[in-house]
N, C-alpha and C. Protein backbone atom coordinates (compact mmCIF):
# COMPACT_ATOMS: atom_id res chain seq x y z
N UNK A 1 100.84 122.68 120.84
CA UNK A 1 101.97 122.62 121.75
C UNK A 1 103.17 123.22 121.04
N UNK A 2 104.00 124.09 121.79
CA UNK A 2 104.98 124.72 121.50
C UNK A 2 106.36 123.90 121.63
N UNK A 3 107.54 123.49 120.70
CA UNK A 3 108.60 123.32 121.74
C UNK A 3 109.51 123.89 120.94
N UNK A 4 110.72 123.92 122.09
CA UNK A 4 111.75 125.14 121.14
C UNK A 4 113.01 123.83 121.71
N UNK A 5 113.49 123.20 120.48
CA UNK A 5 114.81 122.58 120.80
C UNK A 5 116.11 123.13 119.95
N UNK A 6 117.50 123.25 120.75
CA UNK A 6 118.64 123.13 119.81
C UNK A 6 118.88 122.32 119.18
N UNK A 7 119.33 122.30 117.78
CA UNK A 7 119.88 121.59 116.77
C UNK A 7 121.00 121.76 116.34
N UNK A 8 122.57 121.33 115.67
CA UNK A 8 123.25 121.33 115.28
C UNK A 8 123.01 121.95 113.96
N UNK A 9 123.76 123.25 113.67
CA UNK A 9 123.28 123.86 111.93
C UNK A 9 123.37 123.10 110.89
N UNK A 10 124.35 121.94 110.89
CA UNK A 10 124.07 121.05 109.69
C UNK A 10 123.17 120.34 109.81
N UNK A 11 122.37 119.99 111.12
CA UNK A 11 121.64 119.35 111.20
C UNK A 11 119.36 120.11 110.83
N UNK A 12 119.96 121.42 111.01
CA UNK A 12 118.91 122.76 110.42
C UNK A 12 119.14 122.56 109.15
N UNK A 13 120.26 122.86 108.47
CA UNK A 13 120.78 123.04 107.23
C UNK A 13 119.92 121.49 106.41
N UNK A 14 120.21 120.47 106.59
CA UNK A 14 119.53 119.26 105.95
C UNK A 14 117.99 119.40 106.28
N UNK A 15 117.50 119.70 107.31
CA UNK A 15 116.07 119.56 107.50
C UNK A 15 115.42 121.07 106.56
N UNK A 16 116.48 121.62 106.59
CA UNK A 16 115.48 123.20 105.73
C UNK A 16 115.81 122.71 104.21
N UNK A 17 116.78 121.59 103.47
CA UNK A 17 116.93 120.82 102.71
C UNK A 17 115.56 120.12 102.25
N UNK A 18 115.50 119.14 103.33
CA UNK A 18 114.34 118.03 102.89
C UNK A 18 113.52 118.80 102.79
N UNK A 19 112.75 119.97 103.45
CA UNK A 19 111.24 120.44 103.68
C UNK A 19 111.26 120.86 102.70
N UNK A 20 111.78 121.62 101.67
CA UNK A 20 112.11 121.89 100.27
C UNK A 20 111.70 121.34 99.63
N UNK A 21 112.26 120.39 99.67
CA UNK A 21 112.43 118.80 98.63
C UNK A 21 110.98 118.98 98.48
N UNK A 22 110.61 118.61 99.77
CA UNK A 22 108.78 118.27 99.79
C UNK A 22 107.56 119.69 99.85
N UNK A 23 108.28 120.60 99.43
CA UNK A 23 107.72 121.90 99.42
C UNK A 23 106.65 122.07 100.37
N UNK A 24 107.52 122.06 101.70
CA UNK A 24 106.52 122.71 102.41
C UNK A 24 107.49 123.77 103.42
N UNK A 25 107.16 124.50 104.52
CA UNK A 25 107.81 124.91 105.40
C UNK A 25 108.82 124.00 106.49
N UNK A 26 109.87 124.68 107.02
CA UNK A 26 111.03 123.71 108.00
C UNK A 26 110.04 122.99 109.21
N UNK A 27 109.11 123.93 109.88
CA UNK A 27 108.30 123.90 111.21
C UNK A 27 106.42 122.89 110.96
N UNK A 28 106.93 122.83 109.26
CA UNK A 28 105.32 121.63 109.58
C UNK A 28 106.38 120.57 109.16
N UNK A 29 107.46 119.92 108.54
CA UNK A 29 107.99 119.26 108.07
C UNK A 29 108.59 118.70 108.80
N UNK A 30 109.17 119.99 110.21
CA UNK A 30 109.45 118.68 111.67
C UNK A 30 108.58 118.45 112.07
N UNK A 31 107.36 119.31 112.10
CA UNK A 31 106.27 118.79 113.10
C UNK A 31 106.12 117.22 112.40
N UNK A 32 105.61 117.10 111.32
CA UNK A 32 105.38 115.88 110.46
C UNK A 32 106.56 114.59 111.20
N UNK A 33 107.89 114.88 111.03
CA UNK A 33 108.70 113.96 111.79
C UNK A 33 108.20 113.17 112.69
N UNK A 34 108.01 114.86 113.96
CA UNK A 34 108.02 114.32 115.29
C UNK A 34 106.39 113.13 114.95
N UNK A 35 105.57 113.27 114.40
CA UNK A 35 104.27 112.81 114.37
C UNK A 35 104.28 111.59 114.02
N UNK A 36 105.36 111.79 112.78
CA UNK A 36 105.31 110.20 112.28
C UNK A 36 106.29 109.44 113.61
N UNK A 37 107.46 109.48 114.26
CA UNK A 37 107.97 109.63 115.31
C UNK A 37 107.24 108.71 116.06
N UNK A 38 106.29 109.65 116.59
CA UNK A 38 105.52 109.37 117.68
C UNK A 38 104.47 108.18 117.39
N UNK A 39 104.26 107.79 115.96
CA UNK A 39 103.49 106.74 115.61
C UNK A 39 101.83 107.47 115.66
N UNK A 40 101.48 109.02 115.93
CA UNK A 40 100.56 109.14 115.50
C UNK A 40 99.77 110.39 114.25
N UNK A 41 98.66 109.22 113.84
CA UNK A 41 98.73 109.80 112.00
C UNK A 41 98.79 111.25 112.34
N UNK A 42 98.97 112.01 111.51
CA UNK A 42 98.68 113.33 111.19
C UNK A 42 98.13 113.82 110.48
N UNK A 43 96.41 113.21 110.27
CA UNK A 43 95.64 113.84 110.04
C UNK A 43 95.56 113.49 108.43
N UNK A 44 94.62 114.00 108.17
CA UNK A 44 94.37 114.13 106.53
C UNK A 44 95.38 115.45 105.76
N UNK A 45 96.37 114.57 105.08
CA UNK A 45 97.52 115.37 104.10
C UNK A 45 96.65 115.29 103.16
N UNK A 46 97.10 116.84 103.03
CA UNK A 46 95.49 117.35 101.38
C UNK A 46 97.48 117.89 100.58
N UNK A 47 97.78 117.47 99.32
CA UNK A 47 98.71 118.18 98.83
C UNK A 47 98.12 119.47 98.20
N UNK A 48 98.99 120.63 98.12
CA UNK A 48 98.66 121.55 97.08
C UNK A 48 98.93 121.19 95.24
N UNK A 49 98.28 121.88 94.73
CA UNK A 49 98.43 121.60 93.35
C UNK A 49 99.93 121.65 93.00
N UNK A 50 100.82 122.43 93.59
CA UNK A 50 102.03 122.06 93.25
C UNK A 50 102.83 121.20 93.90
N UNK A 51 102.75 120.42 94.98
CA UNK A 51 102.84 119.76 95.38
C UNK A 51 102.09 118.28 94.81
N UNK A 52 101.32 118.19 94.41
CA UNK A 52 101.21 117.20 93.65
C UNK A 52 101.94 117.04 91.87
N UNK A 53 101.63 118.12 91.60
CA UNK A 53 102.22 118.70 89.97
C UNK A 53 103.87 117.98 90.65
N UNK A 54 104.35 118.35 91.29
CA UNK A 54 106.22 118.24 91.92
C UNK A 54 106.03 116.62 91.76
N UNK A 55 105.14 115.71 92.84
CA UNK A 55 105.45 114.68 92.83
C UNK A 55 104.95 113.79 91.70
N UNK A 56 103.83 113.88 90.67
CA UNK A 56 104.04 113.65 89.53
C UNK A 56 104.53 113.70 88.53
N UNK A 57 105.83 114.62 88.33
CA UNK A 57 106.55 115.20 87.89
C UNK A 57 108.33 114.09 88.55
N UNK A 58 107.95 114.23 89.89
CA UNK A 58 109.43 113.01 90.06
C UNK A 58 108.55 111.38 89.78
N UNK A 59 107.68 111.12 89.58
CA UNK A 59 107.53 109.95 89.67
C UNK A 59 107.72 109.50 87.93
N UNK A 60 107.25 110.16 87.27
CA UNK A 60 107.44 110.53 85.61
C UNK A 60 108.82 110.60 85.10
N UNK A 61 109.60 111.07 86.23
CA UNK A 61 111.05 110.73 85.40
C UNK A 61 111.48 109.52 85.51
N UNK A 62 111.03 108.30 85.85
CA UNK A 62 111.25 107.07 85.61
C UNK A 62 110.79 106.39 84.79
N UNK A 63 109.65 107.11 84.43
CA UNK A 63 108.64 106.51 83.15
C UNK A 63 109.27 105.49 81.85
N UNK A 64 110.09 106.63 81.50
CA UNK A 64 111.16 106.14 80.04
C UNK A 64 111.83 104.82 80.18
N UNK A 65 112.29 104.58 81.42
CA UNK A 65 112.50 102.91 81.68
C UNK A 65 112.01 101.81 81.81
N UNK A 66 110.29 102.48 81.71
CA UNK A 66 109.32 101.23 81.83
C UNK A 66 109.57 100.50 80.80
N UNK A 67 109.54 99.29 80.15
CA UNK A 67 109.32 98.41 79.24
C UNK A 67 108.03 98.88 78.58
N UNK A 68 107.91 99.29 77.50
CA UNK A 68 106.23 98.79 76.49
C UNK A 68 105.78 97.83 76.42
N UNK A 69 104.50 97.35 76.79
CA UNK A 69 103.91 96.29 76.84
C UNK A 69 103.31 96.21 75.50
N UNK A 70 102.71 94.72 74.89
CA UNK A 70 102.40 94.73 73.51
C UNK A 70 100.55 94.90 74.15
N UNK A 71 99.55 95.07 73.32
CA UNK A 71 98.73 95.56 73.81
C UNK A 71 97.68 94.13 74.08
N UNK A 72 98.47 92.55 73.59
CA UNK A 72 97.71 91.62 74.04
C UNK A 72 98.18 91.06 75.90
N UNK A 73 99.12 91.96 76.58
CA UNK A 73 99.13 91.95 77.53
C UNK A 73 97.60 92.90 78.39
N UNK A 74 97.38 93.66 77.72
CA UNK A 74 95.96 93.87 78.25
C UNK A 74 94.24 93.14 77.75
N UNK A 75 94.33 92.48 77.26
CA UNK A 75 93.48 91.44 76.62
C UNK A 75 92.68 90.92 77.60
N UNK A 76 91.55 90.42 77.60
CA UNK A 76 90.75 89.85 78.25
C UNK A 76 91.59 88.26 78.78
N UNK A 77 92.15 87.82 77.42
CA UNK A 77 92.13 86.41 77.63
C UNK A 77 93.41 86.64 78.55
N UNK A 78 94.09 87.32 77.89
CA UNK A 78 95.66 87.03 78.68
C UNK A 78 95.30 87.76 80.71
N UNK A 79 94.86 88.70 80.85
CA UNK A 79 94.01 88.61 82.07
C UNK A 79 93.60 87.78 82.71
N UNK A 80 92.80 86.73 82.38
CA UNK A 80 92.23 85.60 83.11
C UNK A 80 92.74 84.44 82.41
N UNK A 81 93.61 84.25 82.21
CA UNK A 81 94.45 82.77 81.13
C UNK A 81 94.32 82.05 82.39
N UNK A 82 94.75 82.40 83.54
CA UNK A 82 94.62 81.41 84.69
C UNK A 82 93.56 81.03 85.81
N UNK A 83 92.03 81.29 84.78
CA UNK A 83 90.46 81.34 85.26
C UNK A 83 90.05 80.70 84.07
N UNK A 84 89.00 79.86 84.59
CA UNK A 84 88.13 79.31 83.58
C UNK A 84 86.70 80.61 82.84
């Protein structure tokens, strides 16, 4: 299905923004909107390799704030301390 609506240019201007962000094109990035929108899925999202490389890459810049855990937080016992 085709539709052709007017938009306000700042309102083009932010959406050719976000689709960026998420590296894809302006016209699957509204389509995606209207879909999520509409409450129905859109299908199986396959990312491209850079598109995944991008979002592992923003999720990694938070990394450095994680706390280090000491390595008896991964321990058997400390795991099930609250199982017999």
């Amino acid at each position: 299905m085709t539709i052709i609506i007017n938009i306000k240019p700042e309102v083009q201007e932010e959406l050719s923004r976000q689709a960026a962000a998420h590296g894809v094109d302006v016209n699957s990035y509204a389509a995606s909107l209207l879909e999520e929108a509409a409450h129905v899925p859109a299908g199986s999202k396959k990312l491209s390799q850079a598109q995944l490389e991008k979002t592992l890459e923003e999720i990694a810049q938070f990394s450095q704030k994680i706390p280090v855990l000491p390595d008896e937080a991964f321990s058997r016992e400390s795991l099930y301390r609250d199982h017999d």
